[in-house]
Protein backbone atom coordinates (compact mmCIF):
# COMPACT_ATOMS: atom_id res chain seq x y z
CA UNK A 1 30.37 -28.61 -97.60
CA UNK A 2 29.39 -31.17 -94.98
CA UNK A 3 26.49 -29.69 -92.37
CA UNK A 4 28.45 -30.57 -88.55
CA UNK A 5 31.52 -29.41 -89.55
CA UNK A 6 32.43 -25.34 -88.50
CA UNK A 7 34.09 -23.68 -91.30
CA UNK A 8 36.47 -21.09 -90.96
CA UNK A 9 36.80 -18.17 -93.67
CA UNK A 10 39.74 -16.43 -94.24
CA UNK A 11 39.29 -12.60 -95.36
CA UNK A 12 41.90 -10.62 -97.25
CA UNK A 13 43.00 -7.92 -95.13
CA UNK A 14 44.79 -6.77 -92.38
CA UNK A 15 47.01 -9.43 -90.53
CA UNK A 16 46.59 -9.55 -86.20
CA UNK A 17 49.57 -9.21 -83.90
CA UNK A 18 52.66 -6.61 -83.98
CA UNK A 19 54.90 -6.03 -86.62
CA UNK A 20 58.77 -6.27 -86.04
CA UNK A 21 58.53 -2.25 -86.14
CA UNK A 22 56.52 -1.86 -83.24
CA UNK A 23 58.29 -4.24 -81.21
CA UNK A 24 61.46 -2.39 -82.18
CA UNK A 25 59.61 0.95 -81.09
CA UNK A 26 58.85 -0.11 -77.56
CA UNK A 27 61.65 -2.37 -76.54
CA UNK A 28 62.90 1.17 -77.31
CA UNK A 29 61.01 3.22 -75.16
CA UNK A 30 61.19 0.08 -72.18
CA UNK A 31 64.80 0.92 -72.34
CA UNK A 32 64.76 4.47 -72.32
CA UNK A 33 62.65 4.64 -69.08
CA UNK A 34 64.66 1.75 -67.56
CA UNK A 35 67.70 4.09 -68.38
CA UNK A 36 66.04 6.85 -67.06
CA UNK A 37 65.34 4.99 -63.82
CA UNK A 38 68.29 3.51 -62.90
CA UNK A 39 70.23 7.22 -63.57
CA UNK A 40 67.56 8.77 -61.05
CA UNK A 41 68.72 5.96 -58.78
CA UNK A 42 72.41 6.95 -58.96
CA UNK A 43 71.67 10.42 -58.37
CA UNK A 44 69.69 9.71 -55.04
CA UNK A 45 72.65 7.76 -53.92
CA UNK A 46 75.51 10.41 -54.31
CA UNK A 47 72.71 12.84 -52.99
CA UNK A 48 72.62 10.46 -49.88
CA UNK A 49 76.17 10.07 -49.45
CA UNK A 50 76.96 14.04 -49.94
CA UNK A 51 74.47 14.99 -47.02
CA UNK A 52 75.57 12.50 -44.96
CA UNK A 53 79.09 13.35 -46.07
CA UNK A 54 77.99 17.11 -44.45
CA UNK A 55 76.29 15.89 -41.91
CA UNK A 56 79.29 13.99 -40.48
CA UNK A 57 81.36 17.09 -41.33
CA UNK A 58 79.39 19.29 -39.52
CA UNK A 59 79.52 16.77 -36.31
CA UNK A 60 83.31 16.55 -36.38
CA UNK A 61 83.97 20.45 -36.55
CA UNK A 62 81.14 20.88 -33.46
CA UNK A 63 83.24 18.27 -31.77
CA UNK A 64 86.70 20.21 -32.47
CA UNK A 65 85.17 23.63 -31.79
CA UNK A 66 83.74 22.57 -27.83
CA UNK A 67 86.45 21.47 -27.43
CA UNK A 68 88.40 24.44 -28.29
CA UNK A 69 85.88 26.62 -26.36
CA UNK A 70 86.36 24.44 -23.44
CA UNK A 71 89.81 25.73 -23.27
CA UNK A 72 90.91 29.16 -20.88
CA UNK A 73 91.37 31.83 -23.38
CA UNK A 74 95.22 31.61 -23.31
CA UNK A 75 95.34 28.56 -24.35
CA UNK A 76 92.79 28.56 -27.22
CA UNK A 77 95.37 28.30 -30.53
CA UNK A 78 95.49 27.70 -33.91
CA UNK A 79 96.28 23.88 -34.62
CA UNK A 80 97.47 23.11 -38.43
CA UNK A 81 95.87 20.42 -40.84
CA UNK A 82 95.08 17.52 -38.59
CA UNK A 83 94.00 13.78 -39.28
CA UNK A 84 90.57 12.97 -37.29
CA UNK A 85 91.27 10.29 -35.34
CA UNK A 86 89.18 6.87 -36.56
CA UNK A 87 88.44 8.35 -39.77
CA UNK A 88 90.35 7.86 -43.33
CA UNK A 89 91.16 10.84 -45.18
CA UNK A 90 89.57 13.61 -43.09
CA UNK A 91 91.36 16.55 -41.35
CA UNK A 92 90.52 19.22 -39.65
CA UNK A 93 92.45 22.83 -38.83
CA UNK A 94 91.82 25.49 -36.22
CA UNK A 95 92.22 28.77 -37.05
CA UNK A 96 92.72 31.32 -34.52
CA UNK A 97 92.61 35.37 -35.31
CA UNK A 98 92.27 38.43 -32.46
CA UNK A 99 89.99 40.65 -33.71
CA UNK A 100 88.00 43.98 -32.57
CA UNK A 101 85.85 43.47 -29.86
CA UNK A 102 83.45 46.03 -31.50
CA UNK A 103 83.75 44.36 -34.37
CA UNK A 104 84.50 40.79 -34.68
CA UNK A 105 84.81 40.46 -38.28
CA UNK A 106 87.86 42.89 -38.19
CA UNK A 107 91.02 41.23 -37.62
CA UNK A 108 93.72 43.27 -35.50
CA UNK A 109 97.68 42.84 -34.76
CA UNK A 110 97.49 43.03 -31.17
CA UNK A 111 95.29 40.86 -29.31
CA UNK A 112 92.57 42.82 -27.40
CA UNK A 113 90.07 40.11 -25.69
CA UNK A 114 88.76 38.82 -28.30
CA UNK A 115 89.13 35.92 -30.79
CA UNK A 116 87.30 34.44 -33.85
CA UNK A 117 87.79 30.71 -34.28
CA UNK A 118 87.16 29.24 -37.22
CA UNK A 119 87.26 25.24 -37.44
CA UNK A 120 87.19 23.64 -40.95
CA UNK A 121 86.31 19.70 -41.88
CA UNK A 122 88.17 18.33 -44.86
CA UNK A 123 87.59 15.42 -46.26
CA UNK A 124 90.70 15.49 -49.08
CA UNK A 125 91.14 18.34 -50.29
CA UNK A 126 87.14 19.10 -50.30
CA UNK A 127 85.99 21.63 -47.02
CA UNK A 128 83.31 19.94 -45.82
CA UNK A 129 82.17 22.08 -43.43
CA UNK A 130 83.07 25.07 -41.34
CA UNK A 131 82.63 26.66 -38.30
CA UNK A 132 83.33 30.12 -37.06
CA UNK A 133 83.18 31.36 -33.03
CA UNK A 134 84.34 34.58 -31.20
CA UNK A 135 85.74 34.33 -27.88
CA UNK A 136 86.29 36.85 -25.50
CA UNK A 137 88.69 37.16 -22.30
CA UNK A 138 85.27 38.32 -20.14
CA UNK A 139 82.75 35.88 -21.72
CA UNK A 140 83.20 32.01 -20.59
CA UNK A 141 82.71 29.24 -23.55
CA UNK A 142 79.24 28.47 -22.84
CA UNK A 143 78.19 31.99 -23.86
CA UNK A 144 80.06 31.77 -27.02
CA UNK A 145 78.40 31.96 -30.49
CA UNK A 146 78.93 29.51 -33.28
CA UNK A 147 77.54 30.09 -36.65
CA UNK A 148 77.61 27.60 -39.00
CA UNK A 149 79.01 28.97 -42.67
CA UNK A 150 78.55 26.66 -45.74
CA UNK A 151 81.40 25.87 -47.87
């Protein structure tokens, strides 16, 4: 052996770096949370676009039930499946029922001052939302209640 030159000894033993196992093993697991991720992703979305899906419902049958209330009691009437102007594939309908003034969730034959209205969104044939209102022959439409009942 010559005295400037560095020598290098090899021991017998365990080799450095990864094996083609372990590389296997977590290209694995990379793809299994990228998987994982891009599923949670998707989920968020049709989340978003449901609630704003509801949201918009809810906003179109509030539209369609002022105006209804707006009306003088004799002319406040049940309108069939409708298509909401501006907007593809959505409909709503006006329902119109006399009930018992005691009792509003009673319907009756004969109509004795008071009506439920109940206004329902479709988008389809999916209710999106719904909408239900008495009116009476005594009480204007600003003293009305609404109640908002989820599909």
């Amino acid at each position: 052996m010559s005295q400037g030159m560095p020598t290098t000894v090899r021991t017998a033993g365990k080799a450095t770096g990864f094996s083609l196992v372990e590389v296997i093993f977590a290209l694995l697991l990379v793809g299994l949370i990228y998987v994982a991720a891009i599923n949670t992703l998707g989920v968020a979305r049709v989340s978003q676009v449901r609630t704003h899906e509801h949201a918009l419902g809810y906003m179109l049958a509030q539209e369609q039930m002022s105006a209804t209330l707006a009306l003088p009691y004799d002319q406040v009437a049940s309108v069939g499946s409708t298509n909401v102007p501006g907007r593809t594939d959505w409909q709503y309908e006006i329902a119109v029922e006399p009930v018992d003034p005691a009792d509003p969730a009673a319907t009756v034959a004969l109509d004795q001052g008071a009506r439920r209205i109940r206004v329902v969104v479709s988008r389809g044939p999916a209710p999106i939302a719904e909408l239900v209102s008495v009116r009476t022959r005594a009480m204007p439409a600003m003293q009305t209640r609404q109640e908002a009942i989820a599909p």
